[in-house]
Structures are given as structure tokens and as C-alpha cells.
C-alpha atoms as a PDB file:
ATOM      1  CA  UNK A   1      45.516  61.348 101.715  1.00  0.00           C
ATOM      2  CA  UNK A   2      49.070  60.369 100.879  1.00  0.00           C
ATOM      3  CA  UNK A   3      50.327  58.026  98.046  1.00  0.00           C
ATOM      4  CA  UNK A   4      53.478  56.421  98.711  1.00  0.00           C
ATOM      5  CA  UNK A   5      55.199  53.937  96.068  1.00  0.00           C
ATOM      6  CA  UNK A   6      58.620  54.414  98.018  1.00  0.00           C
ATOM      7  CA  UNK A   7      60.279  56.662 100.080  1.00  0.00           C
ATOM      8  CA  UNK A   8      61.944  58.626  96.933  1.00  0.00           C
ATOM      9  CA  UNK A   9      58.363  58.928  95.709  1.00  0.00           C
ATOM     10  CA  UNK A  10      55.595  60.423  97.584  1.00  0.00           C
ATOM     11  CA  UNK A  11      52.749  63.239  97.711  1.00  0.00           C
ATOM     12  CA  UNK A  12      50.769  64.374  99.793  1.00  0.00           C
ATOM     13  CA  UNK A  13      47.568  65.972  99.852  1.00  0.00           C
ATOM     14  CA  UNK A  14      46.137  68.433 102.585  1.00  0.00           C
ATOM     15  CA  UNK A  15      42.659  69.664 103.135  1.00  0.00           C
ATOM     16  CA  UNK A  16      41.406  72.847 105.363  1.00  0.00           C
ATOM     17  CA  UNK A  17      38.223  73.257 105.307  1.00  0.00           C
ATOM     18  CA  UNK A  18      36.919  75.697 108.511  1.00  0.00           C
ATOM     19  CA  UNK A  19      33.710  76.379 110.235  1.00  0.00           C
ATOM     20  CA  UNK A  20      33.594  79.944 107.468  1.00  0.00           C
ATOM     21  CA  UNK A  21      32.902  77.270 104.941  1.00  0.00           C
ATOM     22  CA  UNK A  22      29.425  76.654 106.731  1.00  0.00           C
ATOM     23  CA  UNK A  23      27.832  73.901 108.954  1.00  0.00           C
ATOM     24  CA  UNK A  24      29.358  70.550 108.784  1.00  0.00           C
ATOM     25  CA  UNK A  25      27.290  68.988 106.469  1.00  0.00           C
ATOM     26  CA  UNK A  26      28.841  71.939 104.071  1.00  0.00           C
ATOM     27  CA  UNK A  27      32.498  71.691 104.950  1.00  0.00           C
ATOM     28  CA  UNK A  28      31.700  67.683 104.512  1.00  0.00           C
ATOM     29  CA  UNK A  29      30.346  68.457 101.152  1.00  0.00           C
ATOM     30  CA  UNK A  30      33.420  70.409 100.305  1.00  0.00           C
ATOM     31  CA  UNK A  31      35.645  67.885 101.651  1.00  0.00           C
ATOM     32  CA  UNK A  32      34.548  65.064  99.733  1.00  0.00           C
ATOM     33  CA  UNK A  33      34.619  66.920  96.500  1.00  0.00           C
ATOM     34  CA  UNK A  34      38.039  68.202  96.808  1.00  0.00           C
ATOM     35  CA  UNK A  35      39.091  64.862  98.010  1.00  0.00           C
ATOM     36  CA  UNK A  36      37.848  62.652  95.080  1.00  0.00           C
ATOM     37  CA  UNK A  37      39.078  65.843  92.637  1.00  0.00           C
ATOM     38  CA  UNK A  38      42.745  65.376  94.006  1.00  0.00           C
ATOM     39  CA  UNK A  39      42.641  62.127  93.843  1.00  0.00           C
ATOM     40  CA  UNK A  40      42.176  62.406  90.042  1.00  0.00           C
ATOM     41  CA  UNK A  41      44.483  64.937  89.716  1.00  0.00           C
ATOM     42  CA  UNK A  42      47.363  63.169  92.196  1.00  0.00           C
ATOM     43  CA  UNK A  43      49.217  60.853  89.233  1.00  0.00           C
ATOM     44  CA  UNK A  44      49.911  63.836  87.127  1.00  0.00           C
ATOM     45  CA  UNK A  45      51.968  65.598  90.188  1.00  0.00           C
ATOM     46  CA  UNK A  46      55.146  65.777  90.312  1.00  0.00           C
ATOM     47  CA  UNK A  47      56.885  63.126  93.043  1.00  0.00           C
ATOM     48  CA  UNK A  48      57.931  64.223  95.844  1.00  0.00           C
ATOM     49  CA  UNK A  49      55.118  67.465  96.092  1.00  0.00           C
ATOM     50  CA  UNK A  50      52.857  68.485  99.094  1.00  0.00           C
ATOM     51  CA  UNK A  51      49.555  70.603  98.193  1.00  0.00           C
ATOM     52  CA  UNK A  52      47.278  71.737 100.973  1.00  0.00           C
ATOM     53  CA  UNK A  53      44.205  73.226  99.637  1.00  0.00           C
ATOM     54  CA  UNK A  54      42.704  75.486 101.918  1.00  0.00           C
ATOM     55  CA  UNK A  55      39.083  76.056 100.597  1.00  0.00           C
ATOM     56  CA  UNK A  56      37.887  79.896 101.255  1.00  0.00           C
ATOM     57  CA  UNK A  57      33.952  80.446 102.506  1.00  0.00           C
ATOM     58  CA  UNK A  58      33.046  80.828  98.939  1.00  0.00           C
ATOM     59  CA  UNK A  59      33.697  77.485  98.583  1.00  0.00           C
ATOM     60  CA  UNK A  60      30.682  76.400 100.414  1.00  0.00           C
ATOM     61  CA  UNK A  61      28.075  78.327  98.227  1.00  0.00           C
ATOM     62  CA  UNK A  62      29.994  76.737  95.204  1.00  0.00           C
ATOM     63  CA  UNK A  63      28.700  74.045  93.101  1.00  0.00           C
ATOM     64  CA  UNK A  64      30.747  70.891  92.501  1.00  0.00           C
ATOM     65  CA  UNK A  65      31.905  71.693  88.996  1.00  0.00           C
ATOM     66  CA  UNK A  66      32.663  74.932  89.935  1.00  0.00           C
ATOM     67  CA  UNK A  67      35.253  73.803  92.824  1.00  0.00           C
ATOM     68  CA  UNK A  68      36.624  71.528  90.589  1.00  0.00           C
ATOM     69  CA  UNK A  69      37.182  73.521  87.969  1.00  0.00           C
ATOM     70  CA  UNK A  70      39.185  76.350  90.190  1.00  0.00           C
ATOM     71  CA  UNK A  71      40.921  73.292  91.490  1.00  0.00           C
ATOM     72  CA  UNK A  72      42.229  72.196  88.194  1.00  0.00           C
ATOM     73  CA  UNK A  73      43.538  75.879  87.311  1.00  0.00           C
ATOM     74  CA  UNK A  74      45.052  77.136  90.855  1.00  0.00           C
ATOM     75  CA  UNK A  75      46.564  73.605  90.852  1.00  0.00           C
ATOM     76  CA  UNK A  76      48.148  73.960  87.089  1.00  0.00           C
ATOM     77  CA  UNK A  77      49.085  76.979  87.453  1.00  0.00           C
ATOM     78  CA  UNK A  78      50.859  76.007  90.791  1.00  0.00           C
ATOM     79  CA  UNK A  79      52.766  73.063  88.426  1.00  0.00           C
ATOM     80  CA  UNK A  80      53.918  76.139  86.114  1.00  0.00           C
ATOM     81  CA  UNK A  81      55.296  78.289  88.863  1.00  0.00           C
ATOM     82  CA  UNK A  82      56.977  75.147  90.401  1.00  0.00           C
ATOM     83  CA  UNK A  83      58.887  74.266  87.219  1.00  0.00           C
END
């Protein structure tokens, strides 16, 4: 997924999600959730920033609140460090 309002401005999101995850209607599942999560979260991103979430086979067992909610605190806490 990648937002572009100019070349100055742009992120860009990327998603690994392997067969550890589980079948592919898991690793779909996971896919979709962290997808429609960072798109949420992609406006209050810095410009110019890559993130490429690489979801571990816990992930797959998780519920969808729960991924999003580790999403939201790995990814603030990645904002923090950057700054």
C-alpha cells in the first residue's frame, strides 16, 4: 500500500506474512487486518517513512483486537525511537 501526495511526501507500508502464520486462509486473515489497521494508522506517520510489518506465527492464533492493539504500540513506540 503506498500513499503518495508528491514526491517529497510519501509512505509506504509493507506486509510479510509467511506460510508459519498458518494456511492461507490464516495469513489472508492476518493480512487484511493489518492492512485496514495501517491504513488507519498511515496519516499520523511521519512523511517520508517505510514500515514493513512482518507478522510472527503467533499472529495467526491472535484475535483481531489483539493484532491491532500490538500494532498500535510496536508502531508508537517505533515513532519514539525515530524522533
Amino acid at each position: 500500500m503506498t500513499v503518495a501526495t508528491s514526491e517529497a511526501e510519501s509512505q509506504r507500508v509493507g506486509l510479510v506474512v509467511s506460510k508459519a502464520v498458518g494456511n492461507a486462509v490464516v495469513r489472508n486473515r492476518t493480512k487484511r487486518v493489518l492492512r485496514h489497521r495501517m491504513a488507519a494508522l498511515l496519516p499520523s506517520l511521519p512523511d517520508q517513512t517505510d514500515v514493513v510489518v512482518r507478522a510472527n506465527p503467533a499472529a495467526g492464533t491472535a484475535a483481531a483486537s489483539e493484532l491491532r492493539h500490538d500494532l498500535d504500540g510496536l508502531l508508537s513506540a517505533a515513532i519514539k525511537r525515530r524522533r
